[in-house]
N, C-alpha and C. Protein backbone atom coordinates (compact mmCIF):
# COMPACT_ATOMS: atom_id res chain seq x y z
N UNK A 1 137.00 115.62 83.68
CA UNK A 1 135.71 115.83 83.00
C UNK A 1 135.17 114.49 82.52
N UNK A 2 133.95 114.26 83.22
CA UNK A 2 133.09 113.28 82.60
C UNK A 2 132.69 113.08 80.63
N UNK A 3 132.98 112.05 79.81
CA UNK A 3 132.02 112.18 78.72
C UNK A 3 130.85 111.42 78.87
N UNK A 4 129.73 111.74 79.04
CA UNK A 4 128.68 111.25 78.69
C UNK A 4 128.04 111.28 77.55
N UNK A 5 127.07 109.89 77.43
CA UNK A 5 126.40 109.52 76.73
C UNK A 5 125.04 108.91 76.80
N UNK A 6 123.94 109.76 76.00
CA UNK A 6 122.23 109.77 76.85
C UNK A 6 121.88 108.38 75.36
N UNK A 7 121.86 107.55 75.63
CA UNK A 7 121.34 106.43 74.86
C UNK A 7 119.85 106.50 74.74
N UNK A 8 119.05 106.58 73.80
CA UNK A 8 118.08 106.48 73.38
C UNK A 8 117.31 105.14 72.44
N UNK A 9 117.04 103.84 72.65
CA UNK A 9 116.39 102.90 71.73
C UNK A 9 115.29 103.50 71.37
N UNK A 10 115.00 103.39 70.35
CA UNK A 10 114.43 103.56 69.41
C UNK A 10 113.57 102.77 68.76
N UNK A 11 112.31 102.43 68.29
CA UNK A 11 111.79 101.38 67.43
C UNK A 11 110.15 102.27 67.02
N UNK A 12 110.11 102.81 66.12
CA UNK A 12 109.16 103.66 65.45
C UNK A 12 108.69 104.66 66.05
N UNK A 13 109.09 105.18 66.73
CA UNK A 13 109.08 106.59 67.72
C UNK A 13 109.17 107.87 67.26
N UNK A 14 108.67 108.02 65.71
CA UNK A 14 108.96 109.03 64.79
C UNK A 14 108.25 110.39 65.46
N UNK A 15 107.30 109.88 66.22
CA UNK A 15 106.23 110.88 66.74
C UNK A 15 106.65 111.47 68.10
N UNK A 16 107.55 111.10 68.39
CA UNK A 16 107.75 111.24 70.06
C UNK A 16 109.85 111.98 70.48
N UNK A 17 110.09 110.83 69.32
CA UNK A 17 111.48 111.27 69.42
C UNK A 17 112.49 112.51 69.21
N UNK A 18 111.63 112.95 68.53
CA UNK A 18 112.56 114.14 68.36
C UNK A 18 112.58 115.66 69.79
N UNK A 19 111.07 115.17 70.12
CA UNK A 19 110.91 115.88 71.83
C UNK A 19 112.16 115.61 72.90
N UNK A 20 112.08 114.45 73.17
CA UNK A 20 112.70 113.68 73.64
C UNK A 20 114.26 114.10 73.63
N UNK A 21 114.74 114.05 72.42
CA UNK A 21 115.82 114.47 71.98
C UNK A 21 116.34 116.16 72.74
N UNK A 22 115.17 116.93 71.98
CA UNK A 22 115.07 118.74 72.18
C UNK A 22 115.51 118.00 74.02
N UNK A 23 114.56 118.00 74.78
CA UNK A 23 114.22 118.17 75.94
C UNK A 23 116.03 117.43 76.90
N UNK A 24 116.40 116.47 76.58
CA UNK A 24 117.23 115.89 76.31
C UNK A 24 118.60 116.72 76.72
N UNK A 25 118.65 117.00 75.26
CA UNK A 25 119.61 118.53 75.16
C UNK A 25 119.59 119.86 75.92
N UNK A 26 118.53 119.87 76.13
CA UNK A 26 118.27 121.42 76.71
C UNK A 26 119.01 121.08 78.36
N UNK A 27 118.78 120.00 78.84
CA UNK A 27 119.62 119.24 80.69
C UNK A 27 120.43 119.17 80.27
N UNK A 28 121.27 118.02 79.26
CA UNK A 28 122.38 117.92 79.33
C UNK A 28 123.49 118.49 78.24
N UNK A 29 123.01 119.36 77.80
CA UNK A 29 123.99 119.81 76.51
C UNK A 29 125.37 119.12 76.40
N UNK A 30 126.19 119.34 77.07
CA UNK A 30 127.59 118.82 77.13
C UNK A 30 127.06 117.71 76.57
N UNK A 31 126.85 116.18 76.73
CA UNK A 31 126.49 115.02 76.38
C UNK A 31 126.12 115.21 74.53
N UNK A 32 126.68 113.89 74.61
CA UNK A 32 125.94 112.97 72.92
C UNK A 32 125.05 112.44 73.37
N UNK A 33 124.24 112.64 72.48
CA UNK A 33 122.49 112.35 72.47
C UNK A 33 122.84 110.75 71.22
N UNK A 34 122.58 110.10 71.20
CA UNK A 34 122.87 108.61 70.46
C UNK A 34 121.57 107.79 70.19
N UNK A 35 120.82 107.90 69.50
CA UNK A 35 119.53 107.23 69.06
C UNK A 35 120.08 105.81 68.54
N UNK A 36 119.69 104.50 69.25
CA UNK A 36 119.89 103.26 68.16
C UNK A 36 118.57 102.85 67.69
N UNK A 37 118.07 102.96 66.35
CA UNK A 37 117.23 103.07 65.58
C UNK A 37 116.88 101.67 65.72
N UNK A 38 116.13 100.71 66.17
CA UNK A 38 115.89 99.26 66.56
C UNK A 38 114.78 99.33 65.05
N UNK A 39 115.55 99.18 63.97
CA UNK A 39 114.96 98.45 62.58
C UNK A 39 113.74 99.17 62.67
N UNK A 40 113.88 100.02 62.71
CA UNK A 40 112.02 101.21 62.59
C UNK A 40 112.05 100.77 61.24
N UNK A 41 110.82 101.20 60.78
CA UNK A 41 110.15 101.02 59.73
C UNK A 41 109.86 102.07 59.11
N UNK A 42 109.54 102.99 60.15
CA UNK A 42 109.05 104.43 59.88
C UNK A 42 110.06 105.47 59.78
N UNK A 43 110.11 106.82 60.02
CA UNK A 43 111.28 107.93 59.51
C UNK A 43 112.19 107.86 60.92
N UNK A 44 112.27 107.35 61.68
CA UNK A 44 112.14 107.33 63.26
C UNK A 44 114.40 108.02 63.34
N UNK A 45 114.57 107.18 62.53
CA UNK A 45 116.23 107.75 62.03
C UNK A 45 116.20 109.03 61.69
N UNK A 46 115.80 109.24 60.76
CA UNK A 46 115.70 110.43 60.01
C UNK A 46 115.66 112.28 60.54
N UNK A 47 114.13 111.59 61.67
CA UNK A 47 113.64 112.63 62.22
C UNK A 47 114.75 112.51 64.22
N UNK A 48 115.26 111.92 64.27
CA UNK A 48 116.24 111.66 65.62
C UNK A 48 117.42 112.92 64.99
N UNK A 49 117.85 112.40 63.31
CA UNK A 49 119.24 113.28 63.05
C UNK A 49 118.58 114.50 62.69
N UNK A 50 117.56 114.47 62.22
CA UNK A 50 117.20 115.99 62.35
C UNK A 50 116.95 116.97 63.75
N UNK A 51 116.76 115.97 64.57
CA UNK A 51 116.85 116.79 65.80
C UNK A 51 118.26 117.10 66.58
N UNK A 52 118.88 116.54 65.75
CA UNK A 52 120.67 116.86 66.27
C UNK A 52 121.56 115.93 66.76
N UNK A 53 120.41 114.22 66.94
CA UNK A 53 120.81 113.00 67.33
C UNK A 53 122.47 112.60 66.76
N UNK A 54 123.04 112.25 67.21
CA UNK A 54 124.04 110.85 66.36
C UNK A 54 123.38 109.81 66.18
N UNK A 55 123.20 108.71 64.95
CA UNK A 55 122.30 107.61 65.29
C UNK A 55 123.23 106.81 64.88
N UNK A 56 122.53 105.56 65.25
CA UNK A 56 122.99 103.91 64.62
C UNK A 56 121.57 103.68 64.36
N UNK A 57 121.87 102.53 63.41
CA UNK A 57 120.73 101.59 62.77
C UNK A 57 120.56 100.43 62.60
N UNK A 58 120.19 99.31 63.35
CA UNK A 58 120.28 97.94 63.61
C UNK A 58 119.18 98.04 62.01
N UNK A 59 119.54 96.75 61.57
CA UNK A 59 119.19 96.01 60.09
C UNK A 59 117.42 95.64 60.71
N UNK A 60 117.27 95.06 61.67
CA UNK A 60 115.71 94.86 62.24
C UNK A 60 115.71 94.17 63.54
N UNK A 61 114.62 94.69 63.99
CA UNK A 61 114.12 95.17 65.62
C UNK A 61 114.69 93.64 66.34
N UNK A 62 115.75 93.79 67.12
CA UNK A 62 116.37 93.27 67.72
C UNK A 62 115.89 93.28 69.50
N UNK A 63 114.95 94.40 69.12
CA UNK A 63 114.40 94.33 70.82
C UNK A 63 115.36 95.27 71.99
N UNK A 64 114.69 96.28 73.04
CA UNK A 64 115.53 97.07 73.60
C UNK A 64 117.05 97.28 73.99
N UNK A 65 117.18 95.13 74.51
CA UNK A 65 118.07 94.91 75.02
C UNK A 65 119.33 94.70 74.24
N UNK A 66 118.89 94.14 72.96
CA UNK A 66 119.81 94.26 71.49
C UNK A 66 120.38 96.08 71.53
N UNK A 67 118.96 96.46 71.48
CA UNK A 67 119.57 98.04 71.50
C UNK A 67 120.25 98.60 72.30
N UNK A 68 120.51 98.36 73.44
CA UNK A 68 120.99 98.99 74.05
C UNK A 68 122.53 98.30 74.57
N UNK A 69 122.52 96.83 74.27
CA UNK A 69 124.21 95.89 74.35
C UNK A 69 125.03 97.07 73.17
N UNK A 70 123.91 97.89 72.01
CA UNK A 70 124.83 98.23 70.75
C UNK A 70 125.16 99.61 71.43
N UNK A 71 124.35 100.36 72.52
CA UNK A 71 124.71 101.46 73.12
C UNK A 71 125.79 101.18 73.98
N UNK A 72 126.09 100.01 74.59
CA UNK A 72 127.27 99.84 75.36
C UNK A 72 128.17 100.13 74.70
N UNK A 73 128.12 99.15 73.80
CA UNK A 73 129.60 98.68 72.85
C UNK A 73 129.96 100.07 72.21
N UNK A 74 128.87 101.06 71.90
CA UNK A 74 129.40 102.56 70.85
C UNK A 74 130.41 102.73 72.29
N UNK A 75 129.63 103.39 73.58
CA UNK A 75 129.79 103.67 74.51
C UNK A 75 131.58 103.33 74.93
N UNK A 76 131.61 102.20 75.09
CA UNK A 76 133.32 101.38 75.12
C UNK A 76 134.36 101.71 74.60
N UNK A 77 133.36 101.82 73.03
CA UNK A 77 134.78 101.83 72.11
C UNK A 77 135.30 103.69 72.10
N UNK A 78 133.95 104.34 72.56
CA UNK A 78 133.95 105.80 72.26
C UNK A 78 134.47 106.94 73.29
N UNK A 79 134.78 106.07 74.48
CA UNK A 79 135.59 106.04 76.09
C UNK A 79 134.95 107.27 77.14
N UNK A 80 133.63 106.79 76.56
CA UNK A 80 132.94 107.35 77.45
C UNK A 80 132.56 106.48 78.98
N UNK A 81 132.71 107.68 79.86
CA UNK A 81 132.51 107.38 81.37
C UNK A 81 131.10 107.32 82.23
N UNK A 82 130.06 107.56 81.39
CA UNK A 82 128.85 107.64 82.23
C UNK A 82 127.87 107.23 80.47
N UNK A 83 126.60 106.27 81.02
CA UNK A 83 125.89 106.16 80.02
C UNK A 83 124.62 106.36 80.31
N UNK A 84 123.31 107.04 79.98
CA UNK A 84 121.96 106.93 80.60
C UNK A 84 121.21 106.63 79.57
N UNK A 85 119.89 105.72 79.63
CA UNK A 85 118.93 105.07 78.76
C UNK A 85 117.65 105.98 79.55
N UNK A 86 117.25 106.83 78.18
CA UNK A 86 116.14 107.30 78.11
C UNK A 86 114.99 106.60 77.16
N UNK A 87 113.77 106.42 77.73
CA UNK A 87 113.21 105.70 76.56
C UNK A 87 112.40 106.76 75.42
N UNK A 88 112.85 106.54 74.13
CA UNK A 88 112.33 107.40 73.21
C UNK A 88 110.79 107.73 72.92
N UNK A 89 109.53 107.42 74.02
CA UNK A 89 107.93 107.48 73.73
C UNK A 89 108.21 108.84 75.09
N UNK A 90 108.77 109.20 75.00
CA UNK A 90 108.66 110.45 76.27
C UNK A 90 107.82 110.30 77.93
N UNK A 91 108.59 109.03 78.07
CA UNK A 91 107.76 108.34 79.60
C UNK A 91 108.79 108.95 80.85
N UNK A 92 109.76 109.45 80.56
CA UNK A 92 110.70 109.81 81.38
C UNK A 92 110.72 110.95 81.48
N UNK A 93 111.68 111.81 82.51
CA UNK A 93 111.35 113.05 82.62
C UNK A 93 113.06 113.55 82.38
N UNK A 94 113.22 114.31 81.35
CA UNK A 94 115.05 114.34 81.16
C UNK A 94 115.43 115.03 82.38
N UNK A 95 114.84 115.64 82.70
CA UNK A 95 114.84 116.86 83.97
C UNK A 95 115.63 116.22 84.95
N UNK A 96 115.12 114.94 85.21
CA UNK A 96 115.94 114.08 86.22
C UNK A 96 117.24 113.32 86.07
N UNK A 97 118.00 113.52 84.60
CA UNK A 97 119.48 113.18 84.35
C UNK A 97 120.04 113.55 85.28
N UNK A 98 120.12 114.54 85.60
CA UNK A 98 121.50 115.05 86.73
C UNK A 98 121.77 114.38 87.97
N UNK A 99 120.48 113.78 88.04
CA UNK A 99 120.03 113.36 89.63
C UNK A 99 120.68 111.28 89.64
N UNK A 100 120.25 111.14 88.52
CA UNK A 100 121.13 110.14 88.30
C UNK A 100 122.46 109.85 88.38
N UNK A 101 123.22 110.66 87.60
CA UNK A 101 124.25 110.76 87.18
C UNK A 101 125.05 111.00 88.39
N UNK A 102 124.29 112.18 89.12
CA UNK A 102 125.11 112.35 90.56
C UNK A 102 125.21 111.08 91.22
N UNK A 103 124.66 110.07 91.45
CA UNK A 103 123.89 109.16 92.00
C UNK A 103 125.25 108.06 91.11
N UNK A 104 126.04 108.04 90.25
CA UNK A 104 126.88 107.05 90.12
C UNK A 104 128.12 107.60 90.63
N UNK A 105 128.08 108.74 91.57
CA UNK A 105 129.33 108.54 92.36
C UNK A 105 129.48 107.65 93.28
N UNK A 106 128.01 107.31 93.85
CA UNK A 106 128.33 106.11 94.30
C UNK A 106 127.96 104.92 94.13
N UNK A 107 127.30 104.48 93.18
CA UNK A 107 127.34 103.79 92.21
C UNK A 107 127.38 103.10 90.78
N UNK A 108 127.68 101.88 90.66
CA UNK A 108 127.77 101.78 89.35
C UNK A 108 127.16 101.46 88.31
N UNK A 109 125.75 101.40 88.93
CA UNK A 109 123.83 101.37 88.05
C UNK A 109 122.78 102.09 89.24
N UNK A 110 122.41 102.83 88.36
CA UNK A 110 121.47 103.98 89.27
C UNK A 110 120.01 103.69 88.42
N UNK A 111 118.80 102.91 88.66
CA UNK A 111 117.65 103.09 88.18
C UNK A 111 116.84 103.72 88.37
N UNK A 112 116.02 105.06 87.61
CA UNK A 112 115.00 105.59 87.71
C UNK A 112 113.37 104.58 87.76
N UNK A 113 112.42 105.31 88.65
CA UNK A 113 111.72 104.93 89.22
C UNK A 113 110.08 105.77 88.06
N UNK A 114 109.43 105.11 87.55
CA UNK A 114 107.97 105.49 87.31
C UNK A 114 107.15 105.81 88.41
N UNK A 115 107.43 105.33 89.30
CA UNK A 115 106.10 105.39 90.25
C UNK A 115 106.76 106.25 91.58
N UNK A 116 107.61 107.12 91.64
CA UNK A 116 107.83 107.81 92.62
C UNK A 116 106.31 108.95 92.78
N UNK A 117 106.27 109.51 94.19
CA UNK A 117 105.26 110.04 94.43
C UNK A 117 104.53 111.10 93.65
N UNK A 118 105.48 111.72 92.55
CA UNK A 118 105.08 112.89 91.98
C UNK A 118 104.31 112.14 90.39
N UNK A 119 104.40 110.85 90.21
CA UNK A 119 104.50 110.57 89.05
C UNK A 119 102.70 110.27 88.73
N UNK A 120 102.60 110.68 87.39
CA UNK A 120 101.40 110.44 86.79
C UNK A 120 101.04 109.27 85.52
N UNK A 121 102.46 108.65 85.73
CA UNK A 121 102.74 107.18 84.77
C UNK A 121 101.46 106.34 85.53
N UNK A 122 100.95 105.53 84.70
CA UNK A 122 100.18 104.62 85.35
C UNK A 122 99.67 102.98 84.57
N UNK A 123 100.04 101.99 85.06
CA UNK A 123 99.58 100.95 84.53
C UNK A 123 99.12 99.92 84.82
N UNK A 124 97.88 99.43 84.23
CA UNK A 124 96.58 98.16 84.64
C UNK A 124 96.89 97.17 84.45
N UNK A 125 96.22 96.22 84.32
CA UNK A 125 96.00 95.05 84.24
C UNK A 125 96.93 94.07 84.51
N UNK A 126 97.01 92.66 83.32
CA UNK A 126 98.57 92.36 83.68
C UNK A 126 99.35 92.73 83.59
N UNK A 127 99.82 93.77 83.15
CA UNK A 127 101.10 94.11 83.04
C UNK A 127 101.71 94.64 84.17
N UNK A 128 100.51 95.67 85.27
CA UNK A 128 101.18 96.11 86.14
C UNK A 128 101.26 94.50 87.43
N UNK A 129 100.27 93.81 86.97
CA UNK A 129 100.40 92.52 88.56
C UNK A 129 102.14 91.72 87.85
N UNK A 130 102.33 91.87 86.69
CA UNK A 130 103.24 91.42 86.36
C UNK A 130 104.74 92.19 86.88
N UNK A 131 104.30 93.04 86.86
CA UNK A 131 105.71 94.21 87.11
C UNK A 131 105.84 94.42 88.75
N UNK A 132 104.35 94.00 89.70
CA UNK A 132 104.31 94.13 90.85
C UNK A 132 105.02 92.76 91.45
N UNK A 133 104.60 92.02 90.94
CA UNK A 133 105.63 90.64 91.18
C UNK A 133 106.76 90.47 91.29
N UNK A 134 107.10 91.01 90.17
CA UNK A 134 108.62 91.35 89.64
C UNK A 134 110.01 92.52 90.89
N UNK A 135 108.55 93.01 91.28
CA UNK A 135 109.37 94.03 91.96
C UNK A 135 109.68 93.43 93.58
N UNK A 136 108.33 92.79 93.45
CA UNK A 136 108.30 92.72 95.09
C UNK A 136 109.15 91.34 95.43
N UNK A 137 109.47 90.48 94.32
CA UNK A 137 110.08 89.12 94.37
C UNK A 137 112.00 89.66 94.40
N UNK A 138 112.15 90.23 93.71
CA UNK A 138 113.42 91.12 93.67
C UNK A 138 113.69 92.09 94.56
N UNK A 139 112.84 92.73 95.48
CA UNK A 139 112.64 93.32 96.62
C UNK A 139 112.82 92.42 97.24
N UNK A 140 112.29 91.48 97.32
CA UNK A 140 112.98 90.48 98.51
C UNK A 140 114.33 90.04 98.93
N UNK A 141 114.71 89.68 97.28
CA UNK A 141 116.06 88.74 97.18
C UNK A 141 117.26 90.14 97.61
N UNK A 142 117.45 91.46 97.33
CA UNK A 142 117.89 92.46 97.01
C UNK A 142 117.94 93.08 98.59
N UNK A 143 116.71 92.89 100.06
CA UNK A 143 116.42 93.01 100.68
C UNK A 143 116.59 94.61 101.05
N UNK A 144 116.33 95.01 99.73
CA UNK A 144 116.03 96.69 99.54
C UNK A 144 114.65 96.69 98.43
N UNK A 145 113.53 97.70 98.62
CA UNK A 145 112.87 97.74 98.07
C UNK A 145 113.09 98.94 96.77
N UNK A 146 112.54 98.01 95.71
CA UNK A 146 112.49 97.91 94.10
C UNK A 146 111.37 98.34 93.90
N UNK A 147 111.03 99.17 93.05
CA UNK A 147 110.04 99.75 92.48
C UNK A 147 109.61 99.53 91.49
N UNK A 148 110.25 99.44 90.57
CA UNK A 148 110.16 99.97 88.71
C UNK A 148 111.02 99.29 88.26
N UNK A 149 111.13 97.67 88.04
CA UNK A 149 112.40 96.64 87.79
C UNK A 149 112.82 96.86 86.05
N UNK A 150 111.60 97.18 85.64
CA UNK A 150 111.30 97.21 84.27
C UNK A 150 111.67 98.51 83.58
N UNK A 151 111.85 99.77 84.49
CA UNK A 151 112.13 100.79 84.18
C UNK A 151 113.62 101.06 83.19
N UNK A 152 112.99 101.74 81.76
CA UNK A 152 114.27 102.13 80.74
C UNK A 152 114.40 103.44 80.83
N UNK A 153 114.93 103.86 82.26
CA UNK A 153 115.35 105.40 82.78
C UNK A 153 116.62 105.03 83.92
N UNK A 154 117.78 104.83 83.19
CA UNK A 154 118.84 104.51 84.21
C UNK A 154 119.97 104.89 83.80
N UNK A 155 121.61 104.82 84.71
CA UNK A 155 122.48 105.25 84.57
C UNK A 155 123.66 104.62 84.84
N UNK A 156 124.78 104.11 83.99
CA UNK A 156 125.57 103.55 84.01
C UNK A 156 126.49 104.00 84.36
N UNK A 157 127.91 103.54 84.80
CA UNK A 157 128.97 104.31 85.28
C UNK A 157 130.24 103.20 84.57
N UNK A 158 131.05 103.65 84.65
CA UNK A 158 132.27 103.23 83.43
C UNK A 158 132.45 101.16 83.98
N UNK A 159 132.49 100.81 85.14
CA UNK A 159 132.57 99.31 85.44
C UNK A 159 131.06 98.59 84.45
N UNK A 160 130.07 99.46 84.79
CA UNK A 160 129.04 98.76 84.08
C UNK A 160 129.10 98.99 82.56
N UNK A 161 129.60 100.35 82.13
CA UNK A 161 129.62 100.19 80.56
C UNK A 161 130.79 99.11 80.21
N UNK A 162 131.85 98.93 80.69
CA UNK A 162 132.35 97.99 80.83
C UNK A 162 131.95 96.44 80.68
N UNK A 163 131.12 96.08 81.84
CA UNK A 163 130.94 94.42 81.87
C UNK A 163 129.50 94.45 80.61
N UNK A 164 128.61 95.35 80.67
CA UNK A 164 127.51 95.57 79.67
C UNK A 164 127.75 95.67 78.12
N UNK A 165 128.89 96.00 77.66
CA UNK A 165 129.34 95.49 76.23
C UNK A 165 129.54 94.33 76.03
């Protein structure tokens, strides 16, 4: 038996997170739901444990990647075998955990995609020529095409929670 763990960063998401959470739970019940509270300001803790979260609480906003080295390390010490980063503004679809997760049998980082065909995510200006760059320059080097480099909808498997703490 797998333990998993659905990592959630967090950083003032008081409005969004606790959906997130519900929706979350309702796919993967078995799993810990783990909010790391990235120094919110707002109830963003509060309203995560009221939705049934486990949380942590970084002292102040350390930024996703802070948040989520602290989801490894719970992850490590807590000997769990599978980890997935949902992002807490409800841009992801939980629906698609399983599909991941299946997806680290054969490997050991599985990234979800924004822009697959069904998707109604959408983004302008620089940010998307920035993210198109990103993808298609790493699409190159990778000589598999990359979509969504930037995407915080992915799935770890025990070597990566491993080298990622």
């Amino acid at each position: 038996m797998t333990k998993q763990l659905i990592a959630i960063p967090a950083w003032n998401e008081s409005g969004s997170v606790a959906s997130v959470i519900s929706n979350v739970k309702e796919v993967v019940p078995h799993a810990l739901v783990l909010v790391i509270n990235d120094g919110s300001t707002d109830n963003t803790e509060a309203v995560a444990r009221a939705a049934g979260a486990t949380t942590l609480s970084l002292p102040f906003n350390v930024g996703v990647g802070g948040a989520m080295r602290t989801a490894f390390l719970y992850a490590r010490r807590e000997g769990f075998t599978s980890l997935v980063q949902v992002d807490a503004d409800a841009q992801h679809d939980p629906g698609e955990i399983p599909r991941l997760l299946d997806a680290l049998d054969a490997s050991d980082v599985v990234v979800g995609t924004r822009f697959h065909p069904d998707s109604t995510y959408r983004v302008r200006g620089p940010r998307r020529w920035a993210m198109s760059l990103l993808s298609w320059s790493l699409s190159r080097m990778a000589r598999e095409k990359i979509t969504d480099t930037t995407s915080g909808f992915r799935a770890a498997g025990p070597r990566a929670i491993d080298l990622f703490a």
